[in-house]
C-alpha atoms as a PDB file:
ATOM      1  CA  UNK A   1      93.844 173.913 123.862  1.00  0.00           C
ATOM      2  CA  UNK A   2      94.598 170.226 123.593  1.00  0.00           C
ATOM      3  CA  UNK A   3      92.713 168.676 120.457  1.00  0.00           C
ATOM      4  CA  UNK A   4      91.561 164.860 121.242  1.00  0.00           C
ATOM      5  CA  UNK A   5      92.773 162.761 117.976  1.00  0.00           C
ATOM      6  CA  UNK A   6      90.561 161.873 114.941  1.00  0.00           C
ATOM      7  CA  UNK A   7      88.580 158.945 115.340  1.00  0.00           C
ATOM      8  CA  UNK A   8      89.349 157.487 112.340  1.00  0.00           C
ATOM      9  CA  UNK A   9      92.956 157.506 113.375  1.00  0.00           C
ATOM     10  CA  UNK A  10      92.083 156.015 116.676  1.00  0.00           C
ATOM     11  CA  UNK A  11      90.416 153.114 114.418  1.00  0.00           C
ATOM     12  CA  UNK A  12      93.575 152.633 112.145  1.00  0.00           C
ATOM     13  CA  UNK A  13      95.360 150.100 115.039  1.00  0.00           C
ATOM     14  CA  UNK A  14      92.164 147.874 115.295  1.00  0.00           C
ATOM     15  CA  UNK A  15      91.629 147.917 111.278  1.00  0.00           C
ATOM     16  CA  UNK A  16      95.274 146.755 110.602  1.00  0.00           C
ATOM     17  CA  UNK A  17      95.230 143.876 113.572  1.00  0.00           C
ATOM     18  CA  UNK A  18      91.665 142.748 111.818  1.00  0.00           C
ATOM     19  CA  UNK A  19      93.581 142.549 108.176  1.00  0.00           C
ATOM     20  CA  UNK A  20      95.671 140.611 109.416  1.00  0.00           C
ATOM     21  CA  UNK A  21      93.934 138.398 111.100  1.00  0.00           C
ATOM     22  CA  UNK A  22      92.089 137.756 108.217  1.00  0.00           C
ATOM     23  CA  UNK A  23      95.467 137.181 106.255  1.00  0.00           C
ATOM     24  CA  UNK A  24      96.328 134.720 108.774  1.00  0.00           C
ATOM     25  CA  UNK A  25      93.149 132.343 108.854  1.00  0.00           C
ATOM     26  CA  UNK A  26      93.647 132.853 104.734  1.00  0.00           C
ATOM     27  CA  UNK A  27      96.984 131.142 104.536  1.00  0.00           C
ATOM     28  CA  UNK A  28      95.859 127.466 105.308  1.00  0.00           C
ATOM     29  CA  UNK A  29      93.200 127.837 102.311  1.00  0.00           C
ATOM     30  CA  UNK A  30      96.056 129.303 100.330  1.00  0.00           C
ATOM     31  CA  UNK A  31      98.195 126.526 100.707  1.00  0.00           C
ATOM     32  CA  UNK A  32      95.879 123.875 100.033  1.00  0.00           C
ATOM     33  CA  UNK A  33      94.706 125.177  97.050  1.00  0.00           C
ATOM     34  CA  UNK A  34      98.376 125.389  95.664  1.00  0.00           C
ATOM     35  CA  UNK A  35      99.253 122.031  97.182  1.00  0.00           C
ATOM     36  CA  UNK A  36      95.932 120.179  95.672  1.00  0.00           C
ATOM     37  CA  UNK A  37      96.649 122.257  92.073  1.00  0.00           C
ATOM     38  CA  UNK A  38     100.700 120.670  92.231  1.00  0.00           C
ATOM     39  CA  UNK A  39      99.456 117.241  93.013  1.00  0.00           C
ATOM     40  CA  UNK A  40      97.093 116.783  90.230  1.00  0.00           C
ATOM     41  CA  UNK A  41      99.254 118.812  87.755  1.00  0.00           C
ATOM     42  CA  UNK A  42     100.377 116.264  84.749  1.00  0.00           C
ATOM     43  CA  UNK A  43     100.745 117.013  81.025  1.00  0.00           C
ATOM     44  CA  UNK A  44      97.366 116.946  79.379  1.00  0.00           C
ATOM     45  CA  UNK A  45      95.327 117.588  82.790  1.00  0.00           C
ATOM     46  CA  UNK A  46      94.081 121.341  83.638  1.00  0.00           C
ATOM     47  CA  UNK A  47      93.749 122.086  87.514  1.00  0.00           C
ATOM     48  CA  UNK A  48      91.199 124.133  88.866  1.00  0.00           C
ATOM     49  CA  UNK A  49      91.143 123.593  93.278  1.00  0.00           C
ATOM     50  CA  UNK A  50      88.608 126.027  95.346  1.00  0.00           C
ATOM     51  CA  UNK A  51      89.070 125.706  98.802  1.00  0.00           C
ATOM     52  CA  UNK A  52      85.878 126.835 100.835  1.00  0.00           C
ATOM     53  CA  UNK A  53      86.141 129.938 102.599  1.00  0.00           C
ATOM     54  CA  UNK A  54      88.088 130.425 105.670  1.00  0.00           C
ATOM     55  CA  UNK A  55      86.821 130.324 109.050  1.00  0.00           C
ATOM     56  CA  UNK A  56      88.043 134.037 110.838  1.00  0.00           C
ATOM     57  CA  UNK A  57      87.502 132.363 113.873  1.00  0.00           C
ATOM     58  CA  UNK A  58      90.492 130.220 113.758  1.00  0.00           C
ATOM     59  CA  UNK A  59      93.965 131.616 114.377  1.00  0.00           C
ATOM     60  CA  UNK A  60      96.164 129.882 112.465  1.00  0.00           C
ATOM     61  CA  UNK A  61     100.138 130.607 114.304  1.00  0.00           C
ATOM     62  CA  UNK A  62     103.181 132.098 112.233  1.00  0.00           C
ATOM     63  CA  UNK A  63     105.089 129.430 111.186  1.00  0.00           C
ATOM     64  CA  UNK A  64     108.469 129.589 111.281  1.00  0.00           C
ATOM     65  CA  UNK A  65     109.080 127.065 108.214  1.00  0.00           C
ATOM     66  CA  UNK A  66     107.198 126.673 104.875  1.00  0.00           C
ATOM     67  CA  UNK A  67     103.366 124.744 105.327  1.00  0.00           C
ATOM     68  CA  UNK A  68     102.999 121.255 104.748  1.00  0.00           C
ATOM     69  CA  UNK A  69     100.025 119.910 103.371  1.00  0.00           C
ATOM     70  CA  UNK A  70      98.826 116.170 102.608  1.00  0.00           C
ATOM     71  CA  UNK A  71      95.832 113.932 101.299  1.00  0.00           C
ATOM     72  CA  UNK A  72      95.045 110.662 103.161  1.00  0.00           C
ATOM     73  CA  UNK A  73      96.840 107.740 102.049  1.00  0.00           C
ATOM     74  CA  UNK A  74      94.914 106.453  99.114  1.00  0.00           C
ATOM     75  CA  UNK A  75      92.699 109.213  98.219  1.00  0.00           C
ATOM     76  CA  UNK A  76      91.562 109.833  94.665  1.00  0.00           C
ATOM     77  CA  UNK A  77      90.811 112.679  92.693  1.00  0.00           C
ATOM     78  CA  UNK A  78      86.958 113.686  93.164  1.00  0.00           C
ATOM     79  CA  UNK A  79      84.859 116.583  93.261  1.00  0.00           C
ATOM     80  CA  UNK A  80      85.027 117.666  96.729  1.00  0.00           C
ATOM     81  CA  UNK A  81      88.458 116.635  99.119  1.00  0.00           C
ATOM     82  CA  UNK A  82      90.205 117.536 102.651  1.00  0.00           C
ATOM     83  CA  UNK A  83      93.582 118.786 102.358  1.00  0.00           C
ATOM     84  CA  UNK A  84      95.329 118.565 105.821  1.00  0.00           C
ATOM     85  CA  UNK A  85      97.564 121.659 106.561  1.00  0.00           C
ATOM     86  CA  UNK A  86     100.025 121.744 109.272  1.00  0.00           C
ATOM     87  CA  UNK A  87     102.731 123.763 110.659  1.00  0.00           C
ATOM     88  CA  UNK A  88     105.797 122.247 111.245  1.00  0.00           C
ATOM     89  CA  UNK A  89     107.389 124.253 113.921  1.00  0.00           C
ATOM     90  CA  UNK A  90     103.664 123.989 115.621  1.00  0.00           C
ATOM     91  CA  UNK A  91     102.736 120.759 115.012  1.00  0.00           C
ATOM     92  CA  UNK A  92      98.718 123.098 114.509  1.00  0.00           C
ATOM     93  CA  UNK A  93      96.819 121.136 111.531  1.00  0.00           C
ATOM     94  CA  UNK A  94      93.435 121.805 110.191  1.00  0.00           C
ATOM     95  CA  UNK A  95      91.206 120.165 107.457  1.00  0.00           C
ATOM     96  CA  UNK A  96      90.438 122.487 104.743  1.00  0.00           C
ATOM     97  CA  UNK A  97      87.986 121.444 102.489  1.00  0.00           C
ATOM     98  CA  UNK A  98      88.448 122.182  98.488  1.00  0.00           C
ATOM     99  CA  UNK A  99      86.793 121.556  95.640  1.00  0.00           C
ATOM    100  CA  UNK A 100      88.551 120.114  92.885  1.00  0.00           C
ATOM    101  CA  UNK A 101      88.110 120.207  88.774  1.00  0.00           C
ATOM    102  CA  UNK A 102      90.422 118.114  86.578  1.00  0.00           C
ATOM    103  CA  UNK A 103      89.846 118.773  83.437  1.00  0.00           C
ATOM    104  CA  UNK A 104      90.851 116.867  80.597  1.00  0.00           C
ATOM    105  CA  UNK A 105      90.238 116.435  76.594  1.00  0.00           C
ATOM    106  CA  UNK A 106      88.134 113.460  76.447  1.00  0.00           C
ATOM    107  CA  UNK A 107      86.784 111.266  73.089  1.00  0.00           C
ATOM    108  CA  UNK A 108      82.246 112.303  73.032  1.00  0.00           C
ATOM    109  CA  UNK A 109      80.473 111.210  70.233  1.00  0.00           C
ATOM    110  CA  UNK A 110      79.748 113.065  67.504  1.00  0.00           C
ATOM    111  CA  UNK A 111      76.220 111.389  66.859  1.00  0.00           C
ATOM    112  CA  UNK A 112      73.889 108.588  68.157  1.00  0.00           C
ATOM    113  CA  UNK A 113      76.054 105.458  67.900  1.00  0.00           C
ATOM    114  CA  UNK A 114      74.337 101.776  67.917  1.00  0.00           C
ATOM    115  CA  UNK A 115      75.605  98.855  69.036  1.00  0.00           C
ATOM    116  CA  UNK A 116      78.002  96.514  67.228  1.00  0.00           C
ATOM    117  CA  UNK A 117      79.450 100.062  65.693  1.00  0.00           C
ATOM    118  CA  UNK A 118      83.150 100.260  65.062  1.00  0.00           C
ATOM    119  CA  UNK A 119      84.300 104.077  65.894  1.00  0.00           C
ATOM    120  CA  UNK A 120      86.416 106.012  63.375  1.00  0.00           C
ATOM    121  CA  UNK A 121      87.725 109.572  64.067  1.00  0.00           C
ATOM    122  CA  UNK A 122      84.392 110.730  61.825  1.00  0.00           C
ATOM    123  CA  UNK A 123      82.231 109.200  64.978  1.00  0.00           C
ATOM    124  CA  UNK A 124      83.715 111.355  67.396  1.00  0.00           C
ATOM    125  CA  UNK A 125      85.726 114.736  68.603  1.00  0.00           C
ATOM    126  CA  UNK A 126      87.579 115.861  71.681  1.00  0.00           C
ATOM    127  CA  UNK A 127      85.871 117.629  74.473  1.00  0.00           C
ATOM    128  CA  UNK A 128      87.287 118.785  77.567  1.00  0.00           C
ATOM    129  CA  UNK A 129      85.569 117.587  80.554  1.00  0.00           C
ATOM    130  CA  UNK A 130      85.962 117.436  84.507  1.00  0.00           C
ATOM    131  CA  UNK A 131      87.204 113.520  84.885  1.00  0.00           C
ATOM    132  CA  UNK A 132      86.675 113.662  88.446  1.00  0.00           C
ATOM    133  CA  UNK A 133      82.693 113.675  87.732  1.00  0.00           C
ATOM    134  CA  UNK A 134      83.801 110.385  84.657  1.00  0.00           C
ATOM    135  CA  UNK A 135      83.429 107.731  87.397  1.00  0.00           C
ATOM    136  CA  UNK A 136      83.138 105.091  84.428  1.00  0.00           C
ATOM    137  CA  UNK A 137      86.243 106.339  83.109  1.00  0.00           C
ATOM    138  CA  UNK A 138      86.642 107.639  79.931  1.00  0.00           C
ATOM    139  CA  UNK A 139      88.487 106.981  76.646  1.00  0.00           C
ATOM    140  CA  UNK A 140      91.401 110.103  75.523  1.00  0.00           C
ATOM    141  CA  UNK A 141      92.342 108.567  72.039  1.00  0.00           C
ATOM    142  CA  UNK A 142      91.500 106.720  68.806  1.00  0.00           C
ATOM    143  CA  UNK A 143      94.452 103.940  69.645  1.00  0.00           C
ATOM    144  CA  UNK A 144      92.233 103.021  72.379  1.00  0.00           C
ATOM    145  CA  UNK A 145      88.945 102.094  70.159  1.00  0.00           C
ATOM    146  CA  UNK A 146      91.239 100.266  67.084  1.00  0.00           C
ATOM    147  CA  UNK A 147      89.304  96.433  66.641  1.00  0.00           C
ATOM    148  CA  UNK A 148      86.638  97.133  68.969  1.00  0.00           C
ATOM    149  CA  UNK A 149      83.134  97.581  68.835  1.00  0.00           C
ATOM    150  CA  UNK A 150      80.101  99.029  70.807  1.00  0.00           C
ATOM    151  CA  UNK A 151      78.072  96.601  73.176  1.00  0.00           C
ATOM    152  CA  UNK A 152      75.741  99.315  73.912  1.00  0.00           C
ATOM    153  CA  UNK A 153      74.183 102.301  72.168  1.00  0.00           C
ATOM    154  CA  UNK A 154      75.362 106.185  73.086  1.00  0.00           C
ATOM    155  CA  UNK A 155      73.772 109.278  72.067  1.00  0.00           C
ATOM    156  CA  UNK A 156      75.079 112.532  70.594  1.00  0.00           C
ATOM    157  CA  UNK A 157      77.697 113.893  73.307  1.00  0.00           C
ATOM    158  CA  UNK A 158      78.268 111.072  75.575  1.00  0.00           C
ATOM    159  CA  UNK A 159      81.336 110.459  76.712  1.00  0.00           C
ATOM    160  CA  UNK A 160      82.857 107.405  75.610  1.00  0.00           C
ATOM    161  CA  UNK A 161      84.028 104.815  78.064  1.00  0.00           C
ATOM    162  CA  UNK A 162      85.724 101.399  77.928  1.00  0.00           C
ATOM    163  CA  UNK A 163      82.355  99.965  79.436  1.00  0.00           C
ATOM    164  CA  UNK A 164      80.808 101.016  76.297  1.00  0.00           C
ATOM    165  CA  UNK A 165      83.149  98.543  74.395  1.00  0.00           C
ATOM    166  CA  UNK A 166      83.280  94.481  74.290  1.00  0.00           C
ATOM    167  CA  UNK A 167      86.079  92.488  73.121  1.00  0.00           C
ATOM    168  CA  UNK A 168      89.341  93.287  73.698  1.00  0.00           C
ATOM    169  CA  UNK A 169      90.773  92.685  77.271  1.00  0.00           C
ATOM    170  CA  UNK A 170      94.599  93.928  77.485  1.00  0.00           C
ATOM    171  CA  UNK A 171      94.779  93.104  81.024  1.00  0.00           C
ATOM    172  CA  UNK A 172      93.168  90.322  82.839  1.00  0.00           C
ATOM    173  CA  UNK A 173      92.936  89.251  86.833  1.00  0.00           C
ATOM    174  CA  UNK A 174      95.759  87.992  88.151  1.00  0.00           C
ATOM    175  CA  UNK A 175      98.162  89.215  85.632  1.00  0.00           C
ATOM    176  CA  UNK A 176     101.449  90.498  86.929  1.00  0.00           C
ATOM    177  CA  UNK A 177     101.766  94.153  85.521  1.00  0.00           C
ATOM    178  CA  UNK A 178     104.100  97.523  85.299  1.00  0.00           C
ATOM    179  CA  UNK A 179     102.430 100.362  87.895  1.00  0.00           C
ATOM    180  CA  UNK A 180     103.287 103.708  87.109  1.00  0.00           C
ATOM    181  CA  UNK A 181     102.933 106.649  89.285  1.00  0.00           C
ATOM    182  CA  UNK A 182     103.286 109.949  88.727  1.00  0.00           C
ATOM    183  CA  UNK A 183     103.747 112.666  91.543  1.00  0.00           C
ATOM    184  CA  UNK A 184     105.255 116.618  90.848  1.00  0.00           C
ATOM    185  CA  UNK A 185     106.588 115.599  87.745  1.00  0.00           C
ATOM    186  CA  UNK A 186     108.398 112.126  88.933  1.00  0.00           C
ATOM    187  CA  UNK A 187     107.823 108.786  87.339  1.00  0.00           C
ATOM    188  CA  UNK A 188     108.366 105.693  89.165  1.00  0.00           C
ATOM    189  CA  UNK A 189     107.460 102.102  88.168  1.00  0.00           C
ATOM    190  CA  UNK A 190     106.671  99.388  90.264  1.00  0.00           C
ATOM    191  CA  UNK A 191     105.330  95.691  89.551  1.00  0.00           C
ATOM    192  CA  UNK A 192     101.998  94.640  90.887  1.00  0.00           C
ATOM    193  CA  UNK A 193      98.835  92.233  90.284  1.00  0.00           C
ATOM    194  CA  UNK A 194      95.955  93.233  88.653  1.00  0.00           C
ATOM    195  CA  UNK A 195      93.255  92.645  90.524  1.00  0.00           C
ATOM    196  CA  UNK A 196      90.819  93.217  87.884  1.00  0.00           C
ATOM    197  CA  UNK A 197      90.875  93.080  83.963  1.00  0.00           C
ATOM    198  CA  UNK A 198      89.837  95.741  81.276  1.00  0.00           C
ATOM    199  CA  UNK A 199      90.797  96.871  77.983  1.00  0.00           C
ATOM    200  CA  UNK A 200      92.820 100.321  77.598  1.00  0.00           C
ATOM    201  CA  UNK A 201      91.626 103.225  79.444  1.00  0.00           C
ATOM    202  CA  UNK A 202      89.532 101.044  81.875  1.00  0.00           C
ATOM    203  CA  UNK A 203      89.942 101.408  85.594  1.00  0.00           C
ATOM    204  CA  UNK A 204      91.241  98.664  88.138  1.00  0.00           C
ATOM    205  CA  UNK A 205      92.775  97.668  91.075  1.00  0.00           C
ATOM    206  CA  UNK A 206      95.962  96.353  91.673  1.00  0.00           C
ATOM    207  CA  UNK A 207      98.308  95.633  94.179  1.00  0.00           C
ATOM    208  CA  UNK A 208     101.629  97.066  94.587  1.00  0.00           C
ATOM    209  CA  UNK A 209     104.074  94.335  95.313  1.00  0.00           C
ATOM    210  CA  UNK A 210     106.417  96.559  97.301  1.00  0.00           C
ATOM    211  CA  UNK A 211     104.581  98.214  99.391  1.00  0.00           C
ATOM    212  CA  UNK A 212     101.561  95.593  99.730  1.00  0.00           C
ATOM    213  CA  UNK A 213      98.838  98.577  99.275  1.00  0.00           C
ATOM    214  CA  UNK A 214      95.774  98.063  96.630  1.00  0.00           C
ATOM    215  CA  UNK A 215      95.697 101.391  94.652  1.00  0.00           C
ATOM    216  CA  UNK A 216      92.951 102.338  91.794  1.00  0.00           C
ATOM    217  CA  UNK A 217      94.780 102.022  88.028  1.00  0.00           C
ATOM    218  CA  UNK A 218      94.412 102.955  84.753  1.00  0.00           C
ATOM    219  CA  UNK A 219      94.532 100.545  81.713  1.00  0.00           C
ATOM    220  CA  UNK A 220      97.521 101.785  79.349  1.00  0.00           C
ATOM    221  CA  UNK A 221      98.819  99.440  77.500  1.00  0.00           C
ATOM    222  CA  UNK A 222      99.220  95.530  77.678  1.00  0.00           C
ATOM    223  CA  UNK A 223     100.627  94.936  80.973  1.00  0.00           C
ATOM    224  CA  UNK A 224     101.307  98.538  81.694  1.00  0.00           C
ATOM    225  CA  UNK A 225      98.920 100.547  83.885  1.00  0.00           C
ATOM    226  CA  UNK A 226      99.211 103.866  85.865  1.00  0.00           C
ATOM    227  CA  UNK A 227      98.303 104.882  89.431  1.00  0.00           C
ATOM    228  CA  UNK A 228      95.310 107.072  89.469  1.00  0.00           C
ATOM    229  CA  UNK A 229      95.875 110.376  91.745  1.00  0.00           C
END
C-alpha cells in the first residue's frame, strides 16, 4: 500500500524558496549598511549605520559582480540618509534608507560656565556624542579653546562649540585655503576659497578650485580646513 509523503516534507521546497527570498531582498540593506559604516570610518569616529528593514516584496536579481553603493553628490553625515544600491551586471538600483550614528569624543562642560570665562582642562571632560545630531559643531580639544573666551553662558554638560567663543578668527571670507578630504583611508588636498570665516573647529563653506563644487568644511588650523563627509 502506497504511503502519500509527510506534509512537512511536502512543505520543505516552499520553506527553502521563502528563505531565500528573504536572503535576497536582505542583501541591498546589507550592503548599505557596510558601505555607509566604510564611508564614515576615520580615526577617532565610531560608526554605527541601521538600515530600515527590507521590503520582501522586492526581488532584488543575483548579481553577477560585487554591489555598488553611493550617496548623492554632496551629502553630509546626518541622522537619517539614502544609500543607492545597484547591480552592475543589472543596472537594478533601489534607495535604502539607514540611519546613521557617528560618534565621537567631544569637549562638555564640566560645570555652569559664564561669559567672558577662559576654559582650562579643569572646566571640562570628554564625552562621546553622536556629531551628526552637533549641527553647531563642536569643539574635540583644548588647542582649540587656548586665548579665547566665552561670549555666552553654558550649563553643566553642554557641548562646547566654536559659536560659544568670540575672538579669534583663523580663517576669514575670501581667504584662499588647503581642503582636505578624507575617503576609505585616502587623503587628498586641494586649494579652495573660504566662503565663510570661523575660528578652529567651526564649520564653513568653501569652494573647491578644481572641481568648482561648494562643499561644507571644518576649521583646522590657519588656512587648513577639511571636507566634512
Amino acid at each position: 500500500m502506497k504511503r502519500n509523503a509527510p506534509s512537512s516534507l511536502l512543505l520543505l521546497p516552499l520553506l527553502a524558496a521563502g528563505m531565500a527570498h528573504a536572503a535576497a531582498a536582505e542583501e541591498p540593506r546589507r550592503v548599505a549598511e557596510q558601505w555607509l559604516r566604510q564611508h564614515f570610518e576615520q580615526p577617532g569616529n565610531r560608526v554605527v549605520a541601521t538600515a530600515e528593514p527590507a521590503d520582501t516584496r522586492l526581488q532584488p536579481p543575483t548579481c553577477a559582480q560585487p554591489w555598488q553603493a553611493a550617496l548623492p553628490d554632496g551629502a553630509r553625515a546626518a541622522p537619517r540618509m539614502s544609500v543607492e544600491v545597484r547591480c552592475p551586471s543589472t543596472g537594478w538600483r533601489m534607495q535604502v534608507p539607514v540611519k546613521l550614528q557617528l560618534f565621537r569624543t567631544v569637549l562638555v562642560a564640566n560645570k555652569p560656565l559664564q561669559r567672558g570665562d577662559g576654559v582650562t582642562a579643569a572646566d571640562v571632560r570628554g564625552e562621546e556624542r553622536d556629531v551628526t545630531r552637533l549641527g553647531y559643531g563642536y569643539i574635540d580639544g583644548l588647542d582649540q579653546l587656548a586665548g579665547r573666551l566665552l561670549s555666552r553662558p553654558l550649563g553643566a554638560g553642554a557641548v562646547l562649540a566654536p559659536a560659544a567663543f568670540g575672538g579669534r578668527q583663523t580663517v576669514r571670507a575670501g581667504d584662499r585655503v588647503q581642503l582636505i578630504a578624507r575617503l576609505d583611508g585616502i587623503e587628498v588636498r586641494a586649494s579652495g576659497v573660504a566662503l565663510g570665516g570661523g575660528d578652529t573647529g567651526a564649520r564653513l563653506r568653501v569652494r573647491n578650485d578644481s572641481s568648482g563644487r561648494t562643499v561644507d568644511a571644518m576649521v583646522r588650523d590657519p588656512g587648513v580646513v577639511e571636507a566634512l563627509p
